[in-house]
Protein backbone atom coordinates (compact mmCIF):
# COMPACT_ATOMS: atom_id res chain seq x y z
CA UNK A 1 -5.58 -28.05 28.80
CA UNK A 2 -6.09 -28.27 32.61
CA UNK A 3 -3.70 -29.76 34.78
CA UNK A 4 -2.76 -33.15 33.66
CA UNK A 5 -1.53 -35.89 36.79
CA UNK A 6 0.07 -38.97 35.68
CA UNK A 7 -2.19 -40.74 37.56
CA UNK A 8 -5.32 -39.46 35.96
CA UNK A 9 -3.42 -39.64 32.46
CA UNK A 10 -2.70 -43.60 33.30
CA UNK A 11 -6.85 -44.13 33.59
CA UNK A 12 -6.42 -46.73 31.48
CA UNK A 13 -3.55 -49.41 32.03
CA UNK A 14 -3.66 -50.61 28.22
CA UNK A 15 -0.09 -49.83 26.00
CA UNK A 16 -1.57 -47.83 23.64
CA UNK A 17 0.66 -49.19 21.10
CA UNK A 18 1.34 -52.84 20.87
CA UNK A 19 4.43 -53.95 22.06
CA UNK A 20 7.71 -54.89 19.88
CA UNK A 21 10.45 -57.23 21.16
CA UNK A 22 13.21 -55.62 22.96
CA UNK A 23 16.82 -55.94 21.19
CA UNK A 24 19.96 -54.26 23.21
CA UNK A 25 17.81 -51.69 24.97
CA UNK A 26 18.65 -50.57 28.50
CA UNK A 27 20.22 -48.50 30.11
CA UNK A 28 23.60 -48.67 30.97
CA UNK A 29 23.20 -46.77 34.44
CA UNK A 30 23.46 -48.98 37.97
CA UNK A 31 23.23 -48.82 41.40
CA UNK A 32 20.44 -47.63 43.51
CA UNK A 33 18.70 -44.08 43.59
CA UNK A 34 19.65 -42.69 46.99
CA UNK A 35 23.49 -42.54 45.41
CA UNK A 36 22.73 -42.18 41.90
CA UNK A 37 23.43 -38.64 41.47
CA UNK A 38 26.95 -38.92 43.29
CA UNK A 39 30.66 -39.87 41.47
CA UNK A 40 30.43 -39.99 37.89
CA UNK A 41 27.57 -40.95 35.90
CA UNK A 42 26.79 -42.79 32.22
CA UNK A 43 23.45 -41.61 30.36
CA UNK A 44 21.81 -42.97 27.19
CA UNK A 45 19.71 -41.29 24.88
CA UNK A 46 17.68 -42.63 22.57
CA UNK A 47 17.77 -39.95 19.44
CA UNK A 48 16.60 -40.04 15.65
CA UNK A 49 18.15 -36.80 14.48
CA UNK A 50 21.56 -37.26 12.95
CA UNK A 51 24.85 -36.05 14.63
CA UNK A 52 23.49 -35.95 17.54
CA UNK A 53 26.70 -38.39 18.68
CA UNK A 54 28.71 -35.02 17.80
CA UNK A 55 26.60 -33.02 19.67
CA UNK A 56 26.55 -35.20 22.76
CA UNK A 57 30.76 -35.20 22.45
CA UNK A 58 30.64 -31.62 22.91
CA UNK A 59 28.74 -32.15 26.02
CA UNK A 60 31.23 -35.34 27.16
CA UNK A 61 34.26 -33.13 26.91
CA UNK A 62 33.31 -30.81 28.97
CA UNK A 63 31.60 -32.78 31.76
CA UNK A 64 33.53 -35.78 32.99
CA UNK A 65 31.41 -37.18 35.47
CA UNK A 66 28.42 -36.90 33.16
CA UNK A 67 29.22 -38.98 30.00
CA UNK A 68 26.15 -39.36 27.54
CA UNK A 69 25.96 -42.12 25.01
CA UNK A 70 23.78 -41.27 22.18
CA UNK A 71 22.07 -44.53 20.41
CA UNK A 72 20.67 -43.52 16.62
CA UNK A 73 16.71 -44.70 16.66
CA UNK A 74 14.00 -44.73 14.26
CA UNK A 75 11.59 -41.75 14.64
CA UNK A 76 7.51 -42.40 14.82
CA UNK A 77 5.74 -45.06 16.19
CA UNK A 78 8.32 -46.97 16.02
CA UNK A 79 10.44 -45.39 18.69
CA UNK A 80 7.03 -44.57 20.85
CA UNK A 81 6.62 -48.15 21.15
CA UNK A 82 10.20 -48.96 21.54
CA UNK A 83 10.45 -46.62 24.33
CA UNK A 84 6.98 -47.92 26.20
CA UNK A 85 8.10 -51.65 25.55
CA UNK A 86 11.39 -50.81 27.45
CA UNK A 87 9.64 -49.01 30.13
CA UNK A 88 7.65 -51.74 31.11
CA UNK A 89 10.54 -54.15 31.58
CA UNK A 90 12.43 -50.89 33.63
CA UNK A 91 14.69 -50.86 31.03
CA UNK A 92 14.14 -47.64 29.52
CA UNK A 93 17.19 -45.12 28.64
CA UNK A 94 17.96 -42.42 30.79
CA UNK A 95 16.91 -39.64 27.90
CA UNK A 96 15.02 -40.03 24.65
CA UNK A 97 14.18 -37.76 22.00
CA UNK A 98 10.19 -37.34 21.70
CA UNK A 99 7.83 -35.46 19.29
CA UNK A 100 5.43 -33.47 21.07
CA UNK A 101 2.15 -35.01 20.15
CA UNK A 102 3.82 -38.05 21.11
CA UNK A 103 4.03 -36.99 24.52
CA UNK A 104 0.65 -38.04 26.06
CA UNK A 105 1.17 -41.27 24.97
CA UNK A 106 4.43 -41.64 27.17
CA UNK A 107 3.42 -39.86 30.12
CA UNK A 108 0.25 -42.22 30.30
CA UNK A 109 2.50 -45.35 30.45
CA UNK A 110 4.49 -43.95 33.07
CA UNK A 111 7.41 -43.81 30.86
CA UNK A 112 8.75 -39.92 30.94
CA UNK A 113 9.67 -37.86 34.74
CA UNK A 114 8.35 -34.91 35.98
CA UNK A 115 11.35 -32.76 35.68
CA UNK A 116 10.26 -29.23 36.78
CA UNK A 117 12.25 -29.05 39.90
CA UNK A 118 15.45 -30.01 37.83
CA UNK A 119 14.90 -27.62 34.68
CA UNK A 120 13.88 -24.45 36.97
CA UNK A 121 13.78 -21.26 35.37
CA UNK A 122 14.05 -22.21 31.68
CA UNK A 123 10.38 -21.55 30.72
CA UNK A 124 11.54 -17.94 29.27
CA UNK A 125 13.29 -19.60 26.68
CA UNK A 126 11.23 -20.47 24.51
CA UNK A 127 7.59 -19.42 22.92
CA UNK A 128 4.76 -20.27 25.33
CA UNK A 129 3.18 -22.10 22.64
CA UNK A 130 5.89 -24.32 22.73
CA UNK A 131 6.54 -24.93 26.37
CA UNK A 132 3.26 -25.39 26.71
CA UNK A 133 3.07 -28.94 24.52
CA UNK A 134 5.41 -30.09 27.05
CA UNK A 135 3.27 -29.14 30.39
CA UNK A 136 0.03 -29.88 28.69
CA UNK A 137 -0.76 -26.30 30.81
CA UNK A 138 0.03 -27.61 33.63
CA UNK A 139 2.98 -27.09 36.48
CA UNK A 140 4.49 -30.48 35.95
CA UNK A 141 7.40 -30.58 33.08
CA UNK A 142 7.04 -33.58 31.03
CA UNK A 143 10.38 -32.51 28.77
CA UNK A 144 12.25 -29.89 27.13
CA UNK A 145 11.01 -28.53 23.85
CA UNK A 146 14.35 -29.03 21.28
CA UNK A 147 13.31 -28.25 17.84
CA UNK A 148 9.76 -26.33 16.38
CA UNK A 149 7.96 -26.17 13.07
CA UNK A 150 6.44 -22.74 12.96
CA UNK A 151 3.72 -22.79 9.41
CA UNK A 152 4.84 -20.31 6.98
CA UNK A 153 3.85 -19.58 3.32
CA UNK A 154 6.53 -19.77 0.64
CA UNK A 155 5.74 -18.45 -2.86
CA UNK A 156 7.54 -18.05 -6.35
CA UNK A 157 8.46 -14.11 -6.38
CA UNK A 158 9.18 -14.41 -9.50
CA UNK A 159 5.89 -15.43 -10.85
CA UNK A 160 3.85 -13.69 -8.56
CA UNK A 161 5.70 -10.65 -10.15
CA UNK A 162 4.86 -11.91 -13.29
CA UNK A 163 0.97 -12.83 -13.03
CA UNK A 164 0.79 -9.48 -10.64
CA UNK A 165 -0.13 -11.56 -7.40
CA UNK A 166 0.01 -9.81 -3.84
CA UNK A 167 1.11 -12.14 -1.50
CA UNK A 168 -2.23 -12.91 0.47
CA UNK A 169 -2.53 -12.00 4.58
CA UNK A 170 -5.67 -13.46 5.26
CA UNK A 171 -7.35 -16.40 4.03
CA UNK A 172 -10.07 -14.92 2.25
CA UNK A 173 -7.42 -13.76 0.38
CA UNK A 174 -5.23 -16.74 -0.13
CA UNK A 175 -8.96 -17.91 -2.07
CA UNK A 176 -8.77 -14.78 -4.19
CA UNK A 177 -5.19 -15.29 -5.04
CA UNK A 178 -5.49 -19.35 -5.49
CA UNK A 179 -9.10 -18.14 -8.45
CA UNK A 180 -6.49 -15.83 -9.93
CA UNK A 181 -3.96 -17.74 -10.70
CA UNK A 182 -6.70 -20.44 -12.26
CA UNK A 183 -7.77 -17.37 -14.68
CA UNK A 184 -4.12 -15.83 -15.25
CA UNK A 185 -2.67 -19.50 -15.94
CA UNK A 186 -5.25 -22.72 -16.12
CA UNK A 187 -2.31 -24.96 -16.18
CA UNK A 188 -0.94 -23.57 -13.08
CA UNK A 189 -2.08 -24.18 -9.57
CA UNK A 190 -1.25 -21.74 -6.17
CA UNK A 191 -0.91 -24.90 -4.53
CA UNK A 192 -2.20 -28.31 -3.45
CA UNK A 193 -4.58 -29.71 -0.60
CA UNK A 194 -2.11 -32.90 0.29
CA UNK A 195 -3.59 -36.12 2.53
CA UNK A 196 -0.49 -37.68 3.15
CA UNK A 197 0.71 -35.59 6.04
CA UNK A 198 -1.08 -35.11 9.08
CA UNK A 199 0.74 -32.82 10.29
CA UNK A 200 0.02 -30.15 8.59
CA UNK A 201 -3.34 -30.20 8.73
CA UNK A 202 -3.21 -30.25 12.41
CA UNK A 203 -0.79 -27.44 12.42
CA UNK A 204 -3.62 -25.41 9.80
CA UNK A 205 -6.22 -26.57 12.65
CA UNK A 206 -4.25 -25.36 15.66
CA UNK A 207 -3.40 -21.62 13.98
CA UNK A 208 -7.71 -21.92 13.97
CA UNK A 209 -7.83 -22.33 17.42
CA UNK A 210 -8.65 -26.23 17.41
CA UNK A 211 -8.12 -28.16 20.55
CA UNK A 212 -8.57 -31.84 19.09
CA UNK A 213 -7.77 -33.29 22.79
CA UNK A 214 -8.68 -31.62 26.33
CA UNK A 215 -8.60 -33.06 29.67
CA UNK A 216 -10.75 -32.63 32.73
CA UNK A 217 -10.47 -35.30 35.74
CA UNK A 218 -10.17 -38.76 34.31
CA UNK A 219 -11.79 -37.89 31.31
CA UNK A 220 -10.70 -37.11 27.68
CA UNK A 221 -12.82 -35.37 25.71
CA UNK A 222 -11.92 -35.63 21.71
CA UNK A 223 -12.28 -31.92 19.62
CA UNK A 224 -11.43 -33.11 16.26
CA UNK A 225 -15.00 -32.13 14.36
CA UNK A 226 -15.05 -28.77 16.00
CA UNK A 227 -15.75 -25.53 14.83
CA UNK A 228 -12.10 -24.25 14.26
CA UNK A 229 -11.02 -27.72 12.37
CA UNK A 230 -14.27 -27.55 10.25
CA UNK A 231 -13.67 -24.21 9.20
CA UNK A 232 -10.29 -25.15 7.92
CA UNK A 233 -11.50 -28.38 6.51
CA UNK A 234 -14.42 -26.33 4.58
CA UNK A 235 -11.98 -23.94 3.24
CA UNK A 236 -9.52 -26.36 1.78
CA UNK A 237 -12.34 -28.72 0.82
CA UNK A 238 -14.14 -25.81 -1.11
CA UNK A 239 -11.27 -24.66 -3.03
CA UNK A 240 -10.69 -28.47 -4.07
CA UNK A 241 -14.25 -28.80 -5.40
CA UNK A 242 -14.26 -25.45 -7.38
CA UNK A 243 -10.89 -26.95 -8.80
CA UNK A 244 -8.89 -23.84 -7.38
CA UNK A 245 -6.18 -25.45 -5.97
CA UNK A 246 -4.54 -29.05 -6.40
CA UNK A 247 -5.57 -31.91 -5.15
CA UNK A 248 -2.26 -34.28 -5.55
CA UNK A 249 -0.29 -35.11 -2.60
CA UNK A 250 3.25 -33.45 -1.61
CA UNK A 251 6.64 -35.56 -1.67
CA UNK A 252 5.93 -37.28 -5.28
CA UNK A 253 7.57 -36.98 -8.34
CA UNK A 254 5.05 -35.50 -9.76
CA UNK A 255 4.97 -32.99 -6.81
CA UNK A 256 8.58 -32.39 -7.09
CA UNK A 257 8.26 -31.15 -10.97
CA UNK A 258 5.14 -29.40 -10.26
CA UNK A 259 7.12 -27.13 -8.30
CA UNK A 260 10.77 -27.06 -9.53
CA UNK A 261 8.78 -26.14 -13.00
CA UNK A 262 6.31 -23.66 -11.55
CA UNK A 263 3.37 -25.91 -12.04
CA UNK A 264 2.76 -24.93 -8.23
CA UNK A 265 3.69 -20.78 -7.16
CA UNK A 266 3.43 -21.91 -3.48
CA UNK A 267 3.14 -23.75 -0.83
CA UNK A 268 2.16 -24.11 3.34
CA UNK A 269 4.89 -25.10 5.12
CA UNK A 270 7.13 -24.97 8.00
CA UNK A 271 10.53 -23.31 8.68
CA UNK A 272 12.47 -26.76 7.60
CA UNK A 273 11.00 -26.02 3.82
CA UNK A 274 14.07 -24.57 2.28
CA UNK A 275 15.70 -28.43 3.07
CA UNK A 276 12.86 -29.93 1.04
CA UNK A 277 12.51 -27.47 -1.82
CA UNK A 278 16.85 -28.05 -2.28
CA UNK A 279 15.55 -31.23 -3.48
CA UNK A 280 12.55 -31.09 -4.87
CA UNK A 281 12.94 -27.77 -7.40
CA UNK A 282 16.70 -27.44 -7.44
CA UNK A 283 15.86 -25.28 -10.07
CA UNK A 284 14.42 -22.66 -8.83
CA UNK A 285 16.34 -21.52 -6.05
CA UNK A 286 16.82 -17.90 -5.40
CA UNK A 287 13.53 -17.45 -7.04
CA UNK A 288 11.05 -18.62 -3.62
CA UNK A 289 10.09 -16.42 -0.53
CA UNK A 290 8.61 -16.70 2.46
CA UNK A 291 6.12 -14.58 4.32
CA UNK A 292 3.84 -15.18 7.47
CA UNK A 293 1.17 -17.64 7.02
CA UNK A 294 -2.25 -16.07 6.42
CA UNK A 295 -4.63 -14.90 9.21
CA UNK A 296 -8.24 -16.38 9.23
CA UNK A 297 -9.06 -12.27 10.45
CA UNK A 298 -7.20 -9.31 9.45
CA UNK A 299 -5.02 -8.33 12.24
CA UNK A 300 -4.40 -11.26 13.86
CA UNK A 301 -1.06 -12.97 14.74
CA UNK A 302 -0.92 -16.56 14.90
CA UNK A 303 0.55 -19.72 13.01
CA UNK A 304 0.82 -23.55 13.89
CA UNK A 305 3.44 -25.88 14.19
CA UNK A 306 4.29 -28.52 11.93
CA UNK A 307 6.66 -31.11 13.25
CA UNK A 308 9.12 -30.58 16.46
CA UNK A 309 10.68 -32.53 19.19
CA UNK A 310 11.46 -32.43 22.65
CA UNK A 311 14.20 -34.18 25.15
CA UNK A 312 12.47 -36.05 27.88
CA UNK A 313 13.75 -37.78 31.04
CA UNK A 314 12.49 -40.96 31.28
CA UNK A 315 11.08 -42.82 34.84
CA UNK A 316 13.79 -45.21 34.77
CA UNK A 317 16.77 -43.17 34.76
CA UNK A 318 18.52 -43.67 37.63
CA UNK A 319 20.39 -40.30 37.42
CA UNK A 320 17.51 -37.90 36.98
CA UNK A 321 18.94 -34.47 37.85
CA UNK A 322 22.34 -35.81 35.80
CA UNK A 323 19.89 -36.33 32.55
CA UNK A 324 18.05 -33.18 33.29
CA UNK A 325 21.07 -30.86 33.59
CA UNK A 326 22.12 -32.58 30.24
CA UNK A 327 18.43 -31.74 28.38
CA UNK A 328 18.90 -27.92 29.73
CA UNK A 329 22.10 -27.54 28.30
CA UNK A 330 21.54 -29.51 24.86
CA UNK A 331 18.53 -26.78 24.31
CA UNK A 332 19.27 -23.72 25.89
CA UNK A 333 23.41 -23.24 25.84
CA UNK A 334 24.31 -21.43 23.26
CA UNK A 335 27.30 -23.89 21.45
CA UNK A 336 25.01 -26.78 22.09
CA UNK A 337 22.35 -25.31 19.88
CA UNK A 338 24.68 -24.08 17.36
CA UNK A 339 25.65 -27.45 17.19
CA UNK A 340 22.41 -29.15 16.91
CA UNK A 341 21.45 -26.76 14.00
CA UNK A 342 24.64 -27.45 11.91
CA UNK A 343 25.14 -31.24 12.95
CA UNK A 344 21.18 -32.38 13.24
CA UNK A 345 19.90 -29.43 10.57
CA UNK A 346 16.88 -28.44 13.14
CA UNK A 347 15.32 -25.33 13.90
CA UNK A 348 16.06 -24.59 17.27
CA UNK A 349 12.98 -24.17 19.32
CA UNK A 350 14.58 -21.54 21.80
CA UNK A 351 13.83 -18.42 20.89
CA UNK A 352 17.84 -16.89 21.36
CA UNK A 353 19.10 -19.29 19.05
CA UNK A 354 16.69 -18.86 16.08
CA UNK A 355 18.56 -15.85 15.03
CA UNK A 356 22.08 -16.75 15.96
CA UNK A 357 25.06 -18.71 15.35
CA UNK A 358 24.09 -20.59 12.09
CA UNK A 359 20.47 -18.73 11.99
CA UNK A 360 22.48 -15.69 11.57
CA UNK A 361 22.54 -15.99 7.66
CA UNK A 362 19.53 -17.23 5.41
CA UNK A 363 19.42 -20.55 3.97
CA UNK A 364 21.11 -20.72 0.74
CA UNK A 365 18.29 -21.67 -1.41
CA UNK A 366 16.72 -18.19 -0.04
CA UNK A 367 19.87 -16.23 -0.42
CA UNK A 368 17.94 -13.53 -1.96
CA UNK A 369 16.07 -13.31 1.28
CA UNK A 370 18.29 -12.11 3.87
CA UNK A 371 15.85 -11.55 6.68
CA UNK A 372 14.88 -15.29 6.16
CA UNK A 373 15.63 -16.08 9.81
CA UNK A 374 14.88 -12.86 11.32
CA UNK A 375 11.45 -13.37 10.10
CA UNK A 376 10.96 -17.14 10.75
CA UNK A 377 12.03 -16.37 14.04
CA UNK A 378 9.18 -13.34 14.64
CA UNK A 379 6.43 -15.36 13.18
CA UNK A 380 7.78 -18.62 15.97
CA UNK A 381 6.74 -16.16 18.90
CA UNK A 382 3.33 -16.28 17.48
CA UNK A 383 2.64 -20.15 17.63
CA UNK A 384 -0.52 -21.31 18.98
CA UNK A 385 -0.93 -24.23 22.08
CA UNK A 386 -1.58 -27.41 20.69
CA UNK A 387 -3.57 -30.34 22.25
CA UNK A 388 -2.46 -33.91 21.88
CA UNK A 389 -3.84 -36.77 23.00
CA UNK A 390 -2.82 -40.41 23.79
CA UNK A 391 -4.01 -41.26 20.23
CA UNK A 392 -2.64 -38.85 18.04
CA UNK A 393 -1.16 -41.89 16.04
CA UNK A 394 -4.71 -43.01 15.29
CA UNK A 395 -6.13 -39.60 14.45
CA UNK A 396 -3.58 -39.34 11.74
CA UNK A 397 -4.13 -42.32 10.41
CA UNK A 398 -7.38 -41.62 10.11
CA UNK A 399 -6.93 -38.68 8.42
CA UNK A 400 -5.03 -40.26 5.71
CA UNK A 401 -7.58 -42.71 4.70
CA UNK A 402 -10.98 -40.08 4.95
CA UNK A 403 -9.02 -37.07 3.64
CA UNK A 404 -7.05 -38.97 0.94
CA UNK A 405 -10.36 -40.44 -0.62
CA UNK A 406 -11.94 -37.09 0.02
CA UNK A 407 -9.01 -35.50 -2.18
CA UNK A 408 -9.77 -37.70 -4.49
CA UNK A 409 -13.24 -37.32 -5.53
CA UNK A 410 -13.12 -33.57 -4.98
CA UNK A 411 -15.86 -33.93 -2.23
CA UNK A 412 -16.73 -35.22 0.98
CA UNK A 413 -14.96 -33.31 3.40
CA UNK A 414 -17.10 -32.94 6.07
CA UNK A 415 -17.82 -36.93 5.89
CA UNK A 416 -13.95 -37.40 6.45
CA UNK A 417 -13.68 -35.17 9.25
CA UNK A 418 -16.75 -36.87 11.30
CA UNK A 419 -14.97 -40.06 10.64
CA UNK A 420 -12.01 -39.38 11.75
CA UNK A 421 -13.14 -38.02 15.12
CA UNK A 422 -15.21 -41.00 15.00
CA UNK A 423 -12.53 -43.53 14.78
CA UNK A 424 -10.14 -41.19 17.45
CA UNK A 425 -13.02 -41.78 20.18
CA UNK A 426 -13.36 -45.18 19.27
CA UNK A 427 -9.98 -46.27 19.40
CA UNK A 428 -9.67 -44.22 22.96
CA UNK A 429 -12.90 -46.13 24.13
CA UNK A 430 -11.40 -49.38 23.36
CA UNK A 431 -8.13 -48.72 24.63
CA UNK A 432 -10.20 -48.21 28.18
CA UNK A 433 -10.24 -44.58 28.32
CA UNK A 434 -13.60 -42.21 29.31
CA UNK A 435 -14.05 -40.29 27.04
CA UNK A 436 -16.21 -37.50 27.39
CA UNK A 437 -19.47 -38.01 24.99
């Protein structure tokens, strides 16, 4: 994405989201800014992840002058809105925890700082994938990337042992293996095309090399239907029709026993599976592994992202280098992010910690995987650049409705992905955007 100004980004002066009434949001910062960074200093940050309070104490005990209050938010939309409704009025926090396609959004409304000169030399740290979702490719610094979602595959060794399965590299091969399984076990599935997250099917598009938003001047121009995103689409929609994979949504009960009773071998997911599958097939743990998600060409070396977060400084903080030097160490010191992966349970997005501290021994559900982490943390290197938008909220939606009716009836893929690139420009259009036809 070329280089994004917040001027050019704030074409349009609409709040993309509608605004929600303000209730004991502020910060609790004063005085002007020519002496804000002098004597000692109070941040808040607005955070969803839990123990983040502990985290932050770490911090507070060590830095005096710099004392940060964390206050528990909602994640989503929810907090997006919360934190543009609260910039308006100048009465944002001084920090807030943001997911990366939610990013756009905030820098449009003038709500997040440019904090490159503050958070100097910490690009290294992390996969340029990752850094680059909060830069949008460019040289301003928009945030710090905190946690990632690198797309693996997880399978049932066991039964692939048992039905004489190779664990597929390539997509073409993931086909082969999904048919199999149908012939080997009709009752069975290899998995299931789900329409009730977004986000993985964005992450699936960006490993293709989709770029559903790009930027040039004051003009957006919306990717969604393109060639990378269709080929995924086609793939998934094609093994739907021919009935060789599932076509139920993820986080049901009926989900949950398809896969604690092998119903389902595997399943596309990010690093934070091994939390989900605890609960949903306490059964079979020990009996899952994970392996690098297929390739779309033999030799290649590249996954998406599902999920993630950064810390962001926001406009109104009247103690910007204070709230920056805070966001450097909560996601790059070493105890800090050792912290945040046994208080908040993420997966750190720099690259030192993903095989450290807690990361140093494999989940317990994958106990008979010790490499777990030593692996998740090669295949994070390889994450590809995504491109969000200002609408990313809308896009999802939209993919919900078209792709969950498209699930459905076993057909109609291709309509569903028109539409929903049809309703992203739309909504972009109306919100007073250009948008590139």
């Amino acid at each position: 994405m070329p280089h994004i100004t917040r001027r050019s980004l704030a074409a349009a002066t609409a709040v993309l989201l509608g605004a929600t009434a303000l209730t004991a949001c502020g910060s609790s910062d004063s005085g002007d800014k020519a002496g804000a960074e002098s004597g000692p200093v109070s941040l808040t940050y607005w955070a969803w992840a839990p123990g983040m309070d502990k985290v932050a104490a770490l911090w507070n005990a060590k830095h005096p002058d710099i004392k940060v209050t964390v206050q528990k938010q909602a994640s989503g939309d929810d907090l997006v809105t919360k934190i543009i409704t609260a910039a308006k009025a100048h009465k944002a926090p001084d920090l807030v925890q943001a997911e990366y396609q939610a990013l756009p959004t905030l820098v449009s409304n003038d709500a997040l700082a440019d904090i490159a000169e503050e958070v100097h030399g910490v690009k290294d740290r992390f996969a340029p994938g990752i850094w680059q979702q909060t830069t949008f490719g460019g040289e301003a610094v928009y945030a710090l990337p905190q946690d990632s979602g690198p797309l693996m595959f997880f399978y049932r060794e066991d039964l692939f042992k048992q039905y004489g399965l190779t664990v597929p590299t390539t997509w073409d091969e993931f086909a082969e293996t999904a048919r199999a399984v149908k012939k080997k076990a009709p009752e069975k599935s290899l998995t299931t095309f789900s329409a009730n997250d977004s986000g993985l099917f964005a992450g699936l598009s960006q490993q293709a090399g989709a770029k559903w938003w790009t930027f040039e001047g004051d003009t957006w121009k919306v990717g969604i239907d393109d060639a990378a995103t269709r080929k995924v689409s086609d793939f998934w929609g094609g093994l739907v029709a021919e009935g060789a994979v599932d076509n139920q949504p993820m986080y049901t009960p009926a989900w949950n026993k398809a896969l604690n009773t092998g119903e389902q071998l595997a399943w596309v997911s990010a690093v934070w599976a091994p939390g989900t599958l605890t609960t949903a097939a306490p059964d079979t743990k020990g009996k899952w592994a994970m392996a690098p998600l297929p390739q779309w060409n033999k030799g290649e070396n590249a996954t998406g992202s599902w999920g993630g977060s950064s810390t962001a400084v926001t406009t109104d903080s009247k103690h910007k280098a204070a709230a920056a030097e805070f966001a450097t160490w909560l996601n790059t010191d070493p105890e800090a992010l050792a912290a945040l992966v046994k208080e908040s349970g993420i997966y750190p997005a720099a690259t030192a910690a993903q095989t450290s501290g807690a990361l140093a021994k494999a989940p317990d559900y994958f106990a008979n995987q010790p490499d777990f982490y030593t692996r998740a943390a090669q295949i994070a290197k390889t994450t590809a650049p995504a491109a969000w938008g200002p609408n990313v909220n809308v896009a999802y939606t939209s993919f919900k409705d078209q792709f969950g009716k498209a699930a459905k009836a076993k057909s109609g893929f291709p309509a569903a992905l028109t539409a929903m690139q049809a309703a992203t420009v739309a909504d972009l259009s109306k919100q007073g955007f250009e948008v590139a036809k």
